[in-house]
Each structure stands twice: as structure tokens, then as C-alpha cells.
Protein backbone atom coordinates (compact mmCIF):
# COMPACT_ATOMS: atom_id res chain seq x y z
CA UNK A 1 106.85 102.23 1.67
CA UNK A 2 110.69 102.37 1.17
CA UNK A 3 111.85 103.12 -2.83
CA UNK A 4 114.25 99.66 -3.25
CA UNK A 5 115.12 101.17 -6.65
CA UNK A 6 116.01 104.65 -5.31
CA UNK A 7 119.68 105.52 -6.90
CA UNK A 8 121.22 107.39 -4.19
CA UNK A 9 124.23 106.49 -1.93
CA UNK A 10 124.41 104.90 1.45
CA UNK A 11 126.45 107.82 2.87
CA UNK A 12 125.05 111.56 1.61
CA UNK A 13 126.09 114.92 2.58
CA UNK A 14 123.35 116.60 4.52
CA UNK A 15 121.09 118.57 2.61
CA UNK A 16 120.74 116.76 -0.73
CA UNK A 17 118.25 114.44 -1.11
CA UNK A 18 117.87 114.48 -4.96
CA UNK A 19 117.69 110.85 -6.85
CA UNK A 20 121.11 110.45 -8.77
CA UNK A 21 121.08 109.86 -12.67
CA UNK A 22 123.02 107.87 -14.77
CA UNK A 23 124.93 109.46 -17.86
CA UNK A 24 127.30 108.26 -20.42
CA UNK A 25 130.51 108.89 -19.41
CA UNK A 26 131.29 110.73 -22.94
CA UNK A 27 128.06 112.64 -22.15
CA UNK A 28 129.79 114.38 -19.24
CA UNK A 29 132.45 115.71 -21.52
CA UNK A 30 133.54 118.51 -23.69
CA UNK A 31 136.33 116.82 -24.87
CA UNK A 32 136.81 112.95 -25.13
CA UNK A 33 139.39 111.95 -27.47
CA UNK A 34 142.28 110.10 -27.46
CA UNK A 35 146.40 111.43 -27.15
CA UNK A 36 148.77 111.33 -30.29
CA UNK A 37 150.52 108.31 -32.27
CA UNK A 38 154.67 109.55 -31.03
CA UNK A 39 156.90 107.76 -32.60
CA UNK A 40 160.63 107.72 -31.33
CA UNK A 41 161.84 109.39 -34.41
CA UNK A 42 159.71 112.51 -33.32
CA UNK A 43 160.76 112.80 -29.67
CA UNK A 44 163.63 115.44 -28.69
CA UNK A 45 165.37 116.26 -25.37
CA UNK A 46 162.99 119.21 -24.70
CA UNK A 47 160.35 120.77 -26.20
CA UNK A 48 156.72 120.26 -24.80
CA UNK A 49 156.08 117.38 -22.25
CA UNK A 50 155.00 113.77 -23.19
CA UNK A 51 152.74 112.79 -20.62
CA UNK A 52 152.95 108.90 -20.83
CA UNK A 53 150.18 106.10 -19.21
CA UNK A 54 152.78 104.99 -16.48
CA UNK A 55 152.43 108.80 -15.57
CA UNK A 56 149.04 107.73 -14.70
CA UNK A 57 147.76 106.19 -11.02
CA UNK A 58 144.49 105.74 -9.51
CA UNK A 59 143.49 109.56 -8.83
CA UNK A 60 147.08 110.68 -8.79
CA UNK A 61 149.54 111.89 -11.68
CA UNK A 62 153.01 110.18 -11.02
CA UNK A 63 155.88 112.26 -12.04
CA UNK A 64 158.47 109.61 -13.31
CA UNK A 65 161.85 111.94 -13.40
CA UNK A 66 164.09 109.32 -15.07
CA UNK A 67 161.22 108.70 -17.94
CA UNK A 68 160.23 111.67 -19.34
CA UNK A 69 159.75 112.35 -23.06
CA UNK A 70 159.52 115.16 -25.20
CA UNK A 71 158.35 116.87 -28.78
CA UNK A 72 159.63 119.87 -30.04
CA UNK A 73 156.81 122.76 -30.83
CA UNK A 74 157.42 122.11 -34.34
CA UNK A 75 156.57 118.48 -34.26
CA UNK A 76 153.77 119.72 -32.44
CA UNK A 77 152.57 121.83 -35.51
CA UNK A 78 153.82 118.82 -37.75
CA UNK A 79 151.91 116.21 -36.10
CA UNK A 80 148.82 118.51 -34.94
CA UNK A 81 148.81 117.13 -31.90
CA UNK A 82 146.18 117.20 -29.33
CA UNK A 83 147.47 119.38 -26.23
CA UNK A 84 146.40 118.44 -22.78
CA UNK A 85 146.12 121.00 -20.14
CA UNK A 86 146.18 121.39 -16.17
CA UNK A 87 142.81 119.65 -14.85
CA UNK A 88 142.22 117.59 -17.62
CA UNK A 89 141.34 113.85 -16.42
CA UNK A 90 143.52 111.67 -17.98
CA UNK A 91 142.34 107.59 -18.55
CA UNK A 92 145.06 105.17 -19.41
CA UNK A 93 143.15 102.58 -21.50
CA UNK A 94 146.52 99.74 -20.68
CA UNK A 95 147.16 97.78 -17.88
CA UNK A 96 147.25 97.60 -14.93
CA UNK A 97 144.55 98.64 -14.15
CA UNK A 98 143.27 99.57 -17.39
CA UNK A 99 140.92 102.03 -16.99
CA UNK A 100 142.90 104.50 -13.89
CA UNK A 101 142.54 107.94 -14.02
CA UNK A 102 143.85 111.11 -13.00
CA UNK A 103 143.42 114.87 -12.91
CA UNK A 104 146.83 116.43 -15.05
CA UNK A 105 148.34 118.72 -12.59
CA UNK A 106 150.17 122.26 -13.87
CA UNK A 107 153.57 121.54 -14.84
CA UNK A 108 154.20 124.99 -16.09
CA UNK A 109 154.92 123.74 -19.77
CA UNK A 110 152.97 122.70 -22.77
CA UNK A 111 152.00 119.07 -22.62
CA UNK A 112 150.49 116.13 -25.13
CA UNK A 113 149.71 112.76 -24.50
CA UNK A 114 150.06 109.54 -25.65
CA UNK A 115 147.80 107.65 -28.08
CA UNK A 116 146.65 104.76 -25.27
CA UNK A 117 145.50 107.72 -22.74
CA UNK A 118 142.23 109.50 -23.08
CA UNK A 119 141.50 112.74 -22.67
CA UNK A 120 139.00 114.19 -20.50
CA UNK A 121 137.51 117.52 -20.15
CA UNK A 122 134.51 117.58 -18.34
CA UNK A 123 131.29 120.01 -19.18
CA UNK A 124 130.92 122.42 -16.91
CA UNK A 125 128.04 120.98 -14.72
CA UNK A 126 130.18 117.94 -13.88
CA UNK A 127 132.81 118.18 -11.50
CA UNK A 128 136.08 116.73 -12.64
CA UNK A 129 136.97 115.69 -8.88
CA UNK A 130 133.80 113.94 -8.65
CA UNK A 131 134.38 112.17 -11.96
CA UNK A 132 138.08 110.72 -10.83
CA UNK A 133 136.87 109.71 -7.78
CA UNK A 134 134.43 107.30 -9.82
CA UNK A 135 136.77 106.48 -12.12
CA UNK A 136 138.37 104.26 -9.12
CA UNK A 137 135.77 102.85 -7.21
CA UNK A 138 135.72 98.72 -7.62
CA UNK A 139 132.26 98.77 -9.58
CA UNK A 140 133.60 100.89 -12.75
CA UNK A 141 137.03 98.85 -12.87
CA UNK A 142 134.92 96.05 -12.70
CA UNK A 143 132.56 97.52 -15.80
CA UNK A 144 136.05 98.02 -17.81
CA UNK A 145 137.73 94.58 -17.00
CA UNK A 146 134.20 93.17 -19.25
CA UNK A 147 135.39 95.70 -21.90
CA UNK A 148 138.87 94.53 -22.30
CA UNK A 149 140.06 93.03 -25.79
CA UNK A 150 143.08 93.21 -27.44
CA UNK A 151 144.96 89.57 -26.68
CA UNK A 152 148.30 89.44 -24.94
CA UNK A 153 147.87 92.87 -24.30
CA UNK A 154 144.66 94.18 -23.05
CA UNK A 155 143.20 97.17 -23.38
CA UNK A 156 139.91 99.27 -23.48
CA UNK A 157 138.61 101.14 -26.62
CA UNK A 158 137.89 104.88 -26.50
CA UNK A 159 134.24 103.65 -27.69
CA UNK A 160 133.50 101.21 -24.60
CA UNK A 161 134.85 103.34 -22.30
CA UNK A 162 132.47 106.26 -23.35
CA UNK A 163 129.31 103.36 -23.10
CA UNK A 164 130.22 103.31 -19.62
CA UNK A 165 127.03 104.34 -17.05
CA UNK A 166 128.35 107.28 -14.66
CA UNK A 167 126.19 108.16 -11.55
CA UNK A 168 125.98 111.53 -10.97
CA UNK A 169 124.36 114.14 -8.26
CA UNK A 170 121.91 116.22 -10.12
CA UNK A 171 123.21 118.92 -8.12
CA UNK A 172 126.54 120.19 -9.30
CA UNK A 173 127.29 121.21 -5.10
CA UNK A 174 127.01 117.80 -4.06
CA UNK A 175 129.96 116.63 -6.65
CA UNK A 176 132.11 119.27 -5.43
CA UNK A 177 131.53 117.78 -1.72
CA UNK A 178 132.42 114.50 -2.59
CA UNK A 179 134.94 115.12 -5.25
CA UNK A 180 136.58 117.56 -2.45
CA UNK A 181 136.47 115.22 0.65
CA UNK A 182 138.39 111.99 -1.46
CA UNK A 183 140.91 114.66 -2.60
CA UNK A 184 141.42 115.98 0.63
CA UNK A 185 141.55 112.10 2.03
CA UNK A 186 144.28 111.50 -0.48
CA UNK A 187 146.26 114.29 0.06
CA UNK A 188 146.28 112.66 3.34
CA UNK A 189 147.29 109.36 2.00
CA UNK A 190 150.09 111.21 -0.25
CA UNK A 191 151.34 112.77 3.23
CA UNK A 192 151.56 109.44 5.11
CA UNK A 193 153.43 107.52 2.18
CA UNK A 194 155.57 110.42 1.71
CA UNK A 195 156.60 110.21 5.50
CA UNK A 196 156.94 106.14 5.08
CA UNK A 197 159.16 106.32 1.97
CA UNK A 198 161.08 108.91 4.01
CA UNK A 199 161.32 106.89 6.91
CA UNK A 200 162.37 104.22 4.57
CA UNK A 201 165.06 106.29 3.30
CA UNK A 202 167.12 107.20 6.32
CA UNK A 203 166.90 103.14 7.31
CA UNK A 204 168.06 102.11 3.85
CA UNK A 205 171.09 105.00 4.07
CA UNK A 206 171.76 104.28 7.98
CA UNK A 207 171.49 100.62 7.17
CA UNK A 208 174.71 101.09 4.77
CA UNK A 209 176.62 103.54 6.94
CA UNK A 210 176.08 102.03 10.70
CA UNK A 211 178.14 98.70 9.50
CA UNK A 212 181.24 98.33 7.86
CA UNK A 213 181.59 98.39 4.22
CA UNK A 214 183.53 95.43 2.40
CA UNK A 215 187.55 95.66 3.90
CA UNK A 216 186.39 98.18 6.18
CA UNK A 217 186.64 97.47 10.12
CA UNK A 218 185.21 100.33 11.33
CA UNK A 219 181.16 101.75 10.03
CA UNK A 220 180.77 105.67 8.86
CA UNK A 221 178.61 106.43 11.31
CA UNK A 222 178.94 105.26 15.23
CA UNK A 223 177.88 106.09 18.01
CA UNK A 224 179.74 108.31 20.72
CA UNK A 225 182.21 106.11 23.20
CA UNK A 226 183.01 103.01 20.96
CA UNK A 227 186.06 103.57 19.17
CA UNK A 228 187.34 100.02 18.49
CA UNK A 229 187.64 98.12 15.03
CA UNK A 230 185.21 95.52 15.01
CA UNK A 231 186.00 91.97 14.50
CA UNK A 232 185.48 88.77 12.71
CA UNK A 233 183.41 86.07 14.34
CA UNK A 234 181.31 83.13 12.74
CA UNK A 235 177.94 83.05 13.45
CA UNK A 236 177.84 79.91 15.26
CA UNK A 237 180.49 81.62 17.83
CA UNK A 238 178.29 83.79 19.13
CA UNK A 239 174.69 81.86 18.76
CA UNK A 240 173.27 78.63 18.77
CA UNK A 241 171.76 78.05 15.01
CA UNK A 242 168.68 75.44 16.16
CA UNK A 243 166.18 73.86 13.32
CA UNK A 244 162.46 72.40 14.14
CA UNK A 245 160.34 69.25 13.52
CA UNK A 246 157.09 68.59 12.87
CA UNK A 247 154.96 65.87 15.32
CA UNK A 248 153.02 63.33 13.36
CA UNK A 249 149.93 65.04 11.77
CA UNK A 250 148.01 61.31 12.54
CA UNK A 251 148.12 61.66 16.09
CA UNK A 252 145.12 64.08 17.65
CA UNK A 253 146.63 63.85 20.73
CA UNK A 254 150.16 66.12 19.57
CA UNK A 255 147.60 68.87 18.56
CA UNK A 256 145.80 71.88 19.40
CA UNK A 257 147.89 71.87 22.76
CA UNK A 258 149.25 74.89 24.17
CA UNK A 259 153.08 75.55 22.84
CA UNK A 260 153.54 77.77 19.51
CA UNK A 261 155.20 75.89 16.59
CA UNK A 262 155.61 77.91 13.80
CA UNK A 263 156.02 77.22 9.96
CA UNK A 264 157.70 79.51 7.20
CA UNK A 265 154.22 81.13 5.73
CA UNK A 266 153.63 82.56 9.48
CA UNK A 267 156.62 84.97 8.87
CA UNK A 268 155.85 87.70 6.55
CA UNK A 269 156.74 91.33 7.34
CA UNK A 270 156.00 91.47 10.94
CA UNK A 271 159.16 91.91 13.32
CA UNK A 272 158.43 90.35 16.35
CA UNK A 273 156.18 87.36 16.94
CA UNK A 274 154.44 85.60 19.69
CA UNK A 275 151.29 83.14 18.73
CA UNK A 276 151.31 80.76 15.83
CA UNK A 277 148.40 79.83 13.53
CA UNK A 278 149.13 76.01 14.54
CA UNK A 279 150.26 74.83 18.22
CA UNK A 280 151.31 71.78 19.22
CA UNK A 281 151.27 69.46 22.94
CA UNK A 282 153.37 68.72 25.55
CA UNK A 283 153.10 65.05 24.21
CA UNK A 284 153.78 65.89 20.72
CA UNK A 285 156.38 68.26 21.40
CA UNK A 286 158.23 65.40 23.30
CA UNK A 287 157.64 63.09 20.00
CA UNK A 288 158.95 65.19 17.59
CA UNK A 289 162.66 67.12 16.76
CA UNK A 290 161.48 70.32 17.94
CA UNK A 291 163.04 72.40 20.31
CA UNK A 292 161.97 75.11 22.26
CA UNK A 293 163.42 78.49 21.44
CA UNK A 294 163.62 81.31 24.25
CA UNK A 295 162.31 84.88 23.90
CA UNK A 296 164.47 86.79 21.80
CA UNK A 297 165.19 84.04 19.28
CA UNK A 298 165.78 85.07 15.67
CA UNK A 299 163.51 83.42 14.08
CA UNK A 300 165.06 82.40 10.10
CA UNK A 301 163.64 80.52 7.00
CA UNK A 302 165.95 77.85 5.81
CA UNK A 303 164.21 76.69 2.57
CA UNK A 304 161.43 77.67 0.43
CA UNK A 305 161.58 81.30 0.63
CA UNK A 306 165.19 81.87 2.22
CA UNK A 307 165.50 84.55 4.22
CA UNK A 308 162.58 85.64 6.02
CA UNK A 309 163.01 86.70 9.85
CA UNK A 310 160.95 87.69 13.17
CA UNK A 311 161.94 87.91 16.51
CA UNK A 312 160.15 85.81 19.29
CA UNK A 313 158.40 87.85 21.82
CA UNK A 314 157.40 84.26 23.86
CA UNK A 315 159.36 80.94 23.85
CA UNK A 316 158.06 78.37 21.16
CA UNK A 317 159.33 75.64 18.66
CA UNK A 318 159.01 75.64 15.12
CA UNK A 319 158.86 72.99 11.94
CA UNK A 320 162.02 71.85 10.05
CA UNK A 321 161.95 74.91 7.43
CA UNK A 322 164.00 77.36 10.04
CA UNK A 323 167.37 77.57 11.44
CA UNK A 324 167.19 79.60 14.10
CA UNK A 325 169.60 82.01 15.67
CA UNK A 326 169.66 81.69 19.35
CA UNK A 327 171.91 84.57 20.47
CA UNK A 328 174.43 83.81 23.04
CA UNK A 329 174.18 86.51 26.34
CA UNK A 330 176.70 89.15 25.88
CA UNK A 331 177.53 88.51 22.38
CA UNK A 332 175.12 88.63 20.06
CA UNK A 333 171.75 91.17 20.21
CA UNK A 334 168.78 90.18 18.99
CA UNK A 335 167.78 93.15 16.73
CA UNK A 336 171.07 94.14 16.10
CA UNK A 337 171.56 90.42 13.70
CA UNK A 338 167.91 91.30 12.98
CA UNK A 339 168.63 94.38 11.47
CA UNK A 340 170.90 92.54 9.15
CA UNK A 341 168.29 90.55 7.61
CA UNK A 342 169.50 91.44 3.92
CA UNK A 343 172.98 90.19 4.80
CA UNK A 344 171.76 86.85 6.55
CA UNK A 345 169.14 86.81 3.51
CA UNK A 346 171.81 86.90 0.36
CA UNK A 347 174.17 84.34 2.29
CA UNK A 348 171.31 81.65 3.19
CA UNK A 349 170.44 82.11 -0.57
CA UNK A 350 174.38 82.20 -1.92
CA UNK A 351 175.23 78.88 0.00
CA UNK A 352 171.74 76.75 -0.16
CA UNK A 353 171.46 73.79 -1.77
CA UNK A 354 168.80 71.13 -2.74
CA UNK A 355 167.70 69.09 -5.96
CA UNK A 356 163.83 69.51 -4.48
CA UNK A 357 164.32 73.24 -3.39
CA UNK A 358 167.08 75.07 -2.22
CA UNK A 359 167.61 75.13 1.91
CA UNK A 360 170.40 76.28 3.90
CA UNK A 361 171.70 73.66 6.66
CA UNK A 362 172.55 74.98 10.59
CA UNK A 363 176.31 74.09 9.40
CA UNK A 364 176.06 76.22 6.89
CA UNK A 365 174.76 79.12 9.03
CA UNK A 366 177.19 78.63 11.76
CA UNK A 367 179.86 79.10 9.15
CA UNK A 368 178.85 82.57 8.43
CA UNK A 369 181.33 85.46 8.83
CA UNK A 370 180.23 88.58 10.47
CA UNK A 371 182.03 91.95 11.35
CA UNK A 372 180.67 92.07 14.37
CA UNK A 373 181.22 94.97 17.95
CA UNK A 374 183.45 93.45 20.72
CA UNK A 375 181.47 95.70 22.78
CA UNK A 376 178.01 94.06 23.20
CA UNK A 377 177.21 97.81 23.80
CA UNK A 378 177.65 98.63 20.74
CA UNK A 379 175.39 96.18 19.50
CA UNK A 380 172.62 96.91 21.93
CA UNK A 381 173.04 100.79 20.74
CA UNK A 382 172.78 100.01 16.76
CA UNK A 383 169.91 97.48 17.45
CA UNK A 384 167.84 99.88 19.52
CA UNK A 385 168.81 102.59 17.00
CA UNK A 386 167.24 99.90 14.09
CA UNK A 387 164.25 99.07 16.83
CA UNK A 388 162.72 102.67 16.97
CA UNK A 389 162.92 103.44 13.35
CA UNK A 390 161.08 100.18 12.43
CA UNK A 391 158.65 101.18 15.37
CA UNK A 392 158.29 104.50 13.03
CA UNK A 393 157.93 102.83 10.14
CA UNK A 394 155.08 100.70 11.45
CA UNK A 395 153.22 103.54 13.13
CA UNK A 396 153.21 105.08 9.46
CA UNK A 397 152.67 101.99 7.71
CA UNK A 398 149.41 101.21 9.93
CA UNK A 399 148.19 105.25 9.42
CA UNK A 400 148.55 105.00 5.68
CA UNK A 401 146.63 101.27 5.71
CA UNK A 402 143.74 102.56 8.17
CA UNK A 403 143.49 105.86 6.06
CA UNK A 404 143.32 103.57 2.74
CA UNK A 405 141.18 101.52 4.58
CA UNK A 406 138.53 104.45 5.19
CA UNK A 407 139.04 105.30 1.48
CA UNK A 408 137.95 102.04 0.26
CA UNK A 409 134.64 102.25 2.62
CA UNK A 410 133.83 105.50 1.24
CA UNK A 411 134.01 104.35 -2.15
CA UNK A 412 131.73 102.11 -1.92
CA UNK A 413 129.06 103.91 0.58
CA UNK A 414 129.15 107.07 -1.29
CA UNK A 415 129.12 106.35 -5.16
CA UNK A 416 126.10 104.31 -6.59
């Protein structure tokens, strides 16, 4: 007969079989105490390192460059403060979340902490890799949100959190196994972000340097062949700005047809689009102001969230909370005005009006000034440029979500 109350994991190594136990979390320790009371009176511009709790993620140490504090060694002395040392677990008892943890790396210099971070040291038959890893799963955060006091702002006492139940391997190997395979998985997810905010980088830099600054004609950076200044045009000179409508919600029959209508909270951070949550009939499309956009349309929130763009991979219609940017052949390219979402964003915002909420008219957006190619070339070039590095980014973006993804499973099939 199967052992219901058996504490083991879903997902084991091979090999171990052993029934987990549960200890106090202060029981796994040879040192639990808290970091030191610093005052700003006692910092100094060098000195030994003042590791703060925003230094502190979920299993990861963030190095904050333009925060860092400092003691001197004498304050140190002074103040006999408590030193902290590489591979120490560190537990930030504020928000948000209380309760995170991670494992101090080796900075090469002598380091305290402050008074709202615990320190960890674990006993030497408890792996400290293990121990983070816990120390994020959704079960203990959940066990330290019960513990939180403290009014407007929360936090958890050194006390509760050493009351807290830790699962453990009897066997010290199968920690290391675990503790070792989430380390190595976020070393991965370290990697990927790393490559993302990189990626995010170069578009934020080429983004500033591929179109004219303010009184400039020409951008920093172009590509080889196009050696013309660019001009001024008005938006509405080179596209067709086209709003929506909605077909009455008491009529079945202008439902659940066939043609995509979209609404505002459809566009989020995707780039391209082509099926709606909602679509709409033949006969309702016919009752209603909407008109049907063709592929390439530039999707753009007029009210309610300002701003927020996707391109249409299939022809469809939309409510009354867009005005669209139809792009005219030859003179406007689709991910080229695309690419200047932050421009299109800060004018829509700049120029709406509304005593309900703020929305920008089609007037208003045919009225907008751009510095814009004469060679639709050009355009094409810049927008294709803008195309594959957002292709990039997304590749990335979907490694590093899958890769969390598997983290989050693992959590939860291979801790009690």
C-alpha cells in the first residue's frame, strides 16, 4: 500500500530514496543573526562594503554600482559590527518579497550588512545551494507572507523566520544535486537576460542614432547609398489615419462572425498581430463605423492607454479607441513608423485631450510632423534593420521565459 504521508519530492535524483525531514530553519545554521544598525553619520566613501537589502534578489546578489555604501575599518571596530563573508546566504526580511535570499558572492573586500538582512551560515551538513533554492520556492514565501507585521511597512522578524519548517535530504549528496542543478539553471537564466538587456541596448542606442536628432536633417548612422537630408512631412501626407466602431452588443446576429475587430487591451507587447479575442459579422460590420484595415496597418491606441502599437499581419477592423496609420505605397513603411513608437507615443500623449480620459483625434495625428527619407529605400532599410533586432529580442525573450518557466516546475516538483 502506497505511504500518502511519505515526505519526499515528485522529481528525485536517482539513487536516493531516503524520507526527507523537516528542520528549523535556524537549526540548519551556524550563524543566524541579523546585520548592523548604520547610520548615515557612520558611512564614508570607502572603507569595507555595505551590502544593502536591494543588493538582494531571489537566489542572486545584485550589484547596484550607483548605490553602494561604505564604513571605514575603524567604524567597524567602533560599532563591532557583524562581517559577512563570500557564501554566506543573505535574507532580506523587507519587501518585496520579504523573505528573498541569496548566496554573498566574493567581492574581494571586507563586507557588513545591514540591520533588515539576515545572516546565514549554514552547518556543515546542509548545503547552502540547497537552502537558497528553498528559500524561493512559492510554499516558503507563502509561509513568510503569514509572518509579516510591522504596518505600512512590512517585514519579517529574525524570530519567525527561524520558526520556519525547512525540508531537507537526509543525505548531504542529494542537496548538493539539487542545490547544483537550480544554480546551474540560473546561470542559464543570468546568460539569456544578459543577452536580452544587450540586445536591448544596441536598439535603444541605434534607435537614437538611425534618426535625426532635434535640428538635425541627416541621422549619425545610415546606411551605405542614401546621402540625402531627409524631409518634413505630416503624417497624414503620407498615410491614411482611420479610427473604428463598435456594432451594437444587443444584436447576436453582428457577433461571433468571421472578421477580426480589435480593442485597445488586445495590444500589449506583441509586434505584429493577426486574430482578435472578439470578431465581428459581415452584417455587423456593415452596421457599425468600422473599417477594414489592410495588412500592414499600424495598428495605434487613441485613448486610455495612448500609445500602444502592432502591426496587422491580416486585414481587420477595430473599435473606436485606435487611430490607425494606414501607410500610403511608396511613402511610408510599416515598421519603419513602427519603430518610432516612442515618438508617435509622447505626441498622442502631448496633444490628447478629454474631460472623461484623454484621447488623441485622427486630426490630430494627421497633423504630426515627421523627419522622414525621400527615398522609400531608406525607410524599407531602417525598418528591416528595426525588424530583425526585435526578431532577436523575441527569440531571447521567449528562451529566458521557457527557461524560467522550467525553473518554476522544478520548484515545485523537487522541494517538499
Amino acid at each position: 500500500m502506497k505511504d500518502t504521508n511519505k515526505l519526499s519530492p515528485k522529481i528525485r535524483f536517482s539513487g536516493f530514496t531516503d524520507d526527507w525531514e523537516q528542520r528549523k530553519l535556524e537549526s540548519l545554521c551556524e550563524v543566524f543573526t541579523d546585520g548592523d544598525w548604520i547610520e548615515a553619520k557612520d558611512q564614508s566613501n570607502s572603507g569595507v562594503r555595505l551590502i544593502q537589502t536591494g543588493n538582494i534578489g531571489i537566489t542572486e546578489y545584485l550589484d547596484k554600482e550607483n548605490n553602494k555604501k561604505w564604513i571605514s575599518e575603524e567604524t567597524l571596530k567602533r560599532l563591532r559590527c557583524e562581517e559577512v563573508y563570500p557564501g554566506d546566504i543573505l535574507i532580506s526580511r523587507l519587501p518585496d518579497p520579504a523573505g528573498r535570499a541569496c548566496i554573498l558572492p566574493n567581492l574581494g573586500i571586507r563586507m557588513i550588512t545591514a540591520v533588515d538582512c539576515t545572516i546565514i551560515r549554514t552547518s556543515k551538513e546542509y548545503d547552502s545551494k540547497y537552502l537558497v533554492q528553498y528559500l524561493s520556492t512559492p510554499t516558503y514565501f507563502k509561509i513568510v507572507n503569514s509572518f509579516l507585521g510591522g504596518g505600512t511597512r512590512q517585514r519579517i522578524s529574525r524570530k519567525n523566520l527561524s520558526k520556519i519548517d525547512i525540508p531537507v535530504p537526509h543525505i548531504f549528496a542529494e542537496q548538493q544535486k539539487i542545490g547544483e542543478y537550480f544554480s546551474n539553471l540560473d546561470r542559464l537564466i543570468t546568460l539569456h537576460q544578459r543577452k536580452l538587456n544587450g540586445l536591448k541596448n544596441v536598439k535603444k542606442a541605434m534607435l537614437e542614432k538611425m534618426f535625426p536628432k532635434n535640428g538635425e536633417k541627416i541621422p549619425e548612422i545610415r546606411f551605405s547609398g542614401f546621402t540625402d537630408d531627409w524631409e518634413q512631412r505630416k503624417l497624414g501626407e503620407v498615410a491614411d489615419i482611420v479610427g473604428g466602431g463598435t456594432p451594437s452588443t444587443s444584436k447576436d446576429e453582428y457577433w461571433d462572425g468571421d472578421i477580426d475587430w480589435y480593442t485597445p487591451a488586445e495590444i500589449i507587447d506583441q509586434i505584429f498581430v493577426s486574430s482578435s479575442e472578439r470578431k465581428i459579422t459581415q452584417e455587423g460590420y456593415d452596421n457599425s463605423s468600422a473599417k477594414m484595415l489592410p495588412i500592414g496597418t499600424v495598428l495605434f491606441t487613441s485613448r486610455a492607454g495612448i500609445g500602444k502599437m502592432a502591426i496587422l499581419r491580416k486585414k481587420g477592423c477595430t473599435n473606436q479607441g485606435f487611430q490607425s496609420i494606414v501607410p500610403h505605397a511608396n511613402e511610408l513603411d510599416s515598421y519603419f513608423i513602427f519603430s518610432r513608437s516612442e515618438e508617435l507615443k509622447r505626441y498622442g500623449e502631448m496633444v490628447g485631450a478629454g474631460s472623461t480620459f484623454v484621447e488623441v483625434s485622427g486630426k490630430q495625428m494627421s497633423n504630426m510632423n515627421l523627419l522622414l527619407p525621400k527615398d522609400i529605400r531608406e525607410q524599407q532599410k531602417i525598418g528591416e534593420y528595426f525588424s530583425n533586432l526585435d526578431r532577436l529580442i523575441t527569440l531571447h525573450q521567449r528562451k529566458l521565459d521557457k527557461l524560467k518557466t522550467v525553473k518554476k516546475a522544478m520548484l515545485e516538483k523537487m522541494f517538499i
